[in-house]
C-alpha atoms as a PDB file:
ATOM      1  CA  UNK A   1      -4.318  21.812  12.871  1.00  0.00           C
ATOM      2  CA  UNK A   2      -2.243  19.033  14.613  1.00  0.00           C
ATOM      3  CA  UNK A   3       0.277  18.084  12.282  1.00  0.00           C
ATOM      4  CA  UNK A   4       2.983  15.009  13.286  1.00  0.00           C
ATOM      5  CA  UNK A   5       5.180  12.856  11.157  1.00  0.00           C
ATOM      6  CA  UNK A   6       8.789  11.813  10.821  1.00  0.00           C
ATOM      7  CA  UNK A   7      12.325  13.487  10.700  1.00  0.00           C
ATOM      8  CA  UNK A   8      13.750  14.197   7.200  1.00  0.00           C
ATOM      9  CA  UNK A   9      15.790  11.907   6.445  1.00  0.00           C
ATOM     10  CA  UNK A  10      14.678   8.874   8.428  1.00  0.00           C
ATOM     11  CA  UNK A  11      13.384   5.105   6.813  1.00  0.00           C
ATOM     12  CA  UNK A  12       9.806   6.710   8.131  1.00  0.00           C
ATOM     13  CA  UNK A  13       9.696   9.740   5.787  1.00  0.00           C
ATOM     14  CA  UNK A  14      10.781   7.527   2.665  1.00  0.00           C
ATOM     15  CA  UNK A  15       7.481   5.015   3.560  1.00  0.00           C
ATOM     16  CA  UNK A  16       5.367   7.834   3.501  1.00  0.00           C
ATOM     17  CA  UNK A  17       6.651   9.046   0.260  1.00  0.00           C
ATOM     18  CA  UNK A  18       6.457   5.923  -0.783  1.00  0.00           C
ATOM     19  CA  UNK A  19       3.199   5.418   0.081  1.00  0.00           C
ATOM     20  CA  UNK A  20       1.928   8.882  -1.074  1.00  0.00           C
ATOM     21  CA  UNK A  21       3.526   8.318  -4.669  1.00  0.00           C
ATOM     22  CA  UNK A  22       2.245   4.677  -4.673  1.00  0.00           C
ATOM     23  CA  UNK A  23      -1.426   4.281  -3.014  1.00  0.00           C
ATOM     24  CA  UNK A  24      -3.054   7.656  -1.697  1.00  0.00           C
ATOM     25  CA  UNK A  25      -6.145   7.971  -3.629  1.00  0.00           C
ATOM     26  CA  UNK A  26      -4.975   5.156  -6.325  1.00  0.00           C
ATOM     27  CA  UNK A  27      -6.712   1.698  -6.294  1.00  0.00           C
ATOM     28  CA  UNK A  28      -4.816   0.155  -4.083  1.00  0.00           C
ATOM     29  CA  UNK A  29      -5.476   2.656  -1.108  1.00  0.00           C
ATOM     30  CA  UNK A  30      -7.885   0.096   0.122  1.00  0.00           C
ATOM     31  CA  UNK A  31      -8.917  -1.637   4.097  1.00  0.00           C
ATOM     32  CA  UNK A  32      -5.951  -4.031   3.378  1.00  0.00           C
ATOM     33  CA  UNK A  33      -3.259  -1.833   4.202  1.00  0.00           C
ATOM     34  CA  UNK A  34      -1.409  -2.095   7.827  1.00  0.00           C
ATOM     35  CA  UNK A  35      -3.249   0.134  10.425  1.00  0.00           C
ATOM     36  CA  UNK A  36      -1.679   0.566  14.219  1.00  0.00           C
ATOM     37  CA  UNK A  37      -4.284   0.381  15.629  1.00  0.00           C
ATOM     38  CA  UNK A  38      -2.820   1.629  18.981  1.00  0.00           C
ATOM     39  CA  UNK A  39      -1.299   4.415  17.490  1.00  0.00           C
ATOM     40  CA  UNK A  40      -4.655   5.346  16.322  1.00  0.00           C
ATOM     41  CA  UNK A  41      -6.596   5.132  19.776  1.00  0.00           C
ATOM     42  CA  UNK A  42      -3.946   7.060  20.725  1.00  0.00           C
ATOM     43  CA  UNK A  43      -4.500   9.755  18.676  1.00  0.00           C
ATOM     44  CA  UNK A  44      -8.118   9.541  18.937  1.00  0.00           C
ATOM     45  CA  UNK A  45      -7.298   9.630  22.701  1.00  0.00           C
ATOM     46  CA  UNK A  46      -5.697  13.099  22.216  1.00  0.00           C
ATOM     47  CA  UNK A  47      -8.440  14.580  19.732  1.00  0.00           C
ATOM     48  CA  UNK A  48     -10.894  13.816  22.351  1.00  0.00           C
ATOM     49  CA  UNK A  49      -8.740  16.055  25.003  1.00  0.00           C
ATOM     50  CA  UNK A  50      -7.862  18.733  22.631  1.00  0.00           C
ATOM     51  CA  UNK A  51     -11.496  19.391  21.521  1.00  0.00           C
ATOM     52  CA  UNK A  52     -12.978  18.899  25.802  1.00  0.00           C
ATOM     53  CA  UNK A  53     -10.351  21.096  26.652  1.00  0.00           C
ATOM     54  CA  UNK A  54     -11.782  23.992  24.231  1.00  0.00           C
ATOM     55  CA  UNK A  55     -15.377  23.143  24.023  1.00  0.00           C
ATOM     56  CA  UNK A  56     -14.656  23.922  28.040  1.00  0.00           C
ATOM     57  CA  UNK A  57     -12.589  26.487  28.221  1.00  0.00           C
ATOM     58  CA  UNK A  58     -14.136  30.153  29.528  1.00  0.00           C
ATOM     59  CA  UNK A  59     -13.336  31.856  26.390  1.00  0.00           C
ATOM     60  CA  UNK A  60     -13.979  31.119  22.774  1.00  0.00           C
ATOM     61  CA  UNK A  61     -11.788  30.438  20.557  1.00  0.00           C
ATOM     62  CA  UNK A  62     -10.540  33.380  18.443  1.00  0.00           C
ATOM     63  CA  UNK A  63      -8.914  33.791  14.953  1.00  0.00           C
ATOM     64  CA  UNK A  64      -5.234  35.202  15.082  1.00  0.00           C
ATOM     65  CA  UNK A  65      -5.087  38.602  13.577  1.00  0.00           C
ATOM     66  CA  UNK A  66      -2.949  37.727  10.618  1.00  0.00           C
ATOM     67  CA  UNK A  67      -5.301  34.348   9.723  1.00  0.00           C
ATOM     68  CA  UNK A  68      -6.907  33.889   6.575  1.00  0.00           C
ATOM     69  CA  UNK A  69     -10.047  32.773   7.556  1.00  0.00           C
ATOM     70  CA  UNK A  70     -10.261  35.443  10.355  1.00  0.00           C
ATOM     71  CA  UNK A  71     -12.716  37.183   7.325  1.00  0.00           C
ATOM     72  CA  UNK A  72     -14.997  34.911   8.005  1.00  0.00           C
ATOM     73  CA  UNK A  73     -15.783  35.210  11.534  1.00  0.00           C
ATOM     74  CA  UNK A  74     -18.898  36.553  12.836  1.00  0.00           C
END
């Protein structure tokens, strides 16, 4: 999982509680809302390398020992 976000404390964490509390999954989490767009290409950008860089690697991927969902690999 790639998580990424904002320091505690910072105007950036208080918009996204904001906008958790507010509009995530209410009626007015609609297309209207800002978007960077940049930001997302970016991101997109970095998906794209994360998932070439596995689907190429010489090994598979492998569950850690202590994972949760290691109980359902094959």
């Amino acid at each position: 999982m790639l998580a990424f976000g904002f320091r505690p404390g910072t105007k950036e964490e208080a918009i996204e509680k904001a906008w958790l509390q507010n509009r995530y999954h209410a009626p007015s989490d609609d297309l209207q809302q800002p978007v960077d767009l940049e930001a997302a290409a970016r991101y997109n950008q970095l998906m794209l390398a994360i998932a070439e860089a596995v689907a190429n690697a010489p090994a598979r991927p492998q569950w850690k020992p202590e994972s949760f969902f290691r109980r359902f690999a094959q």
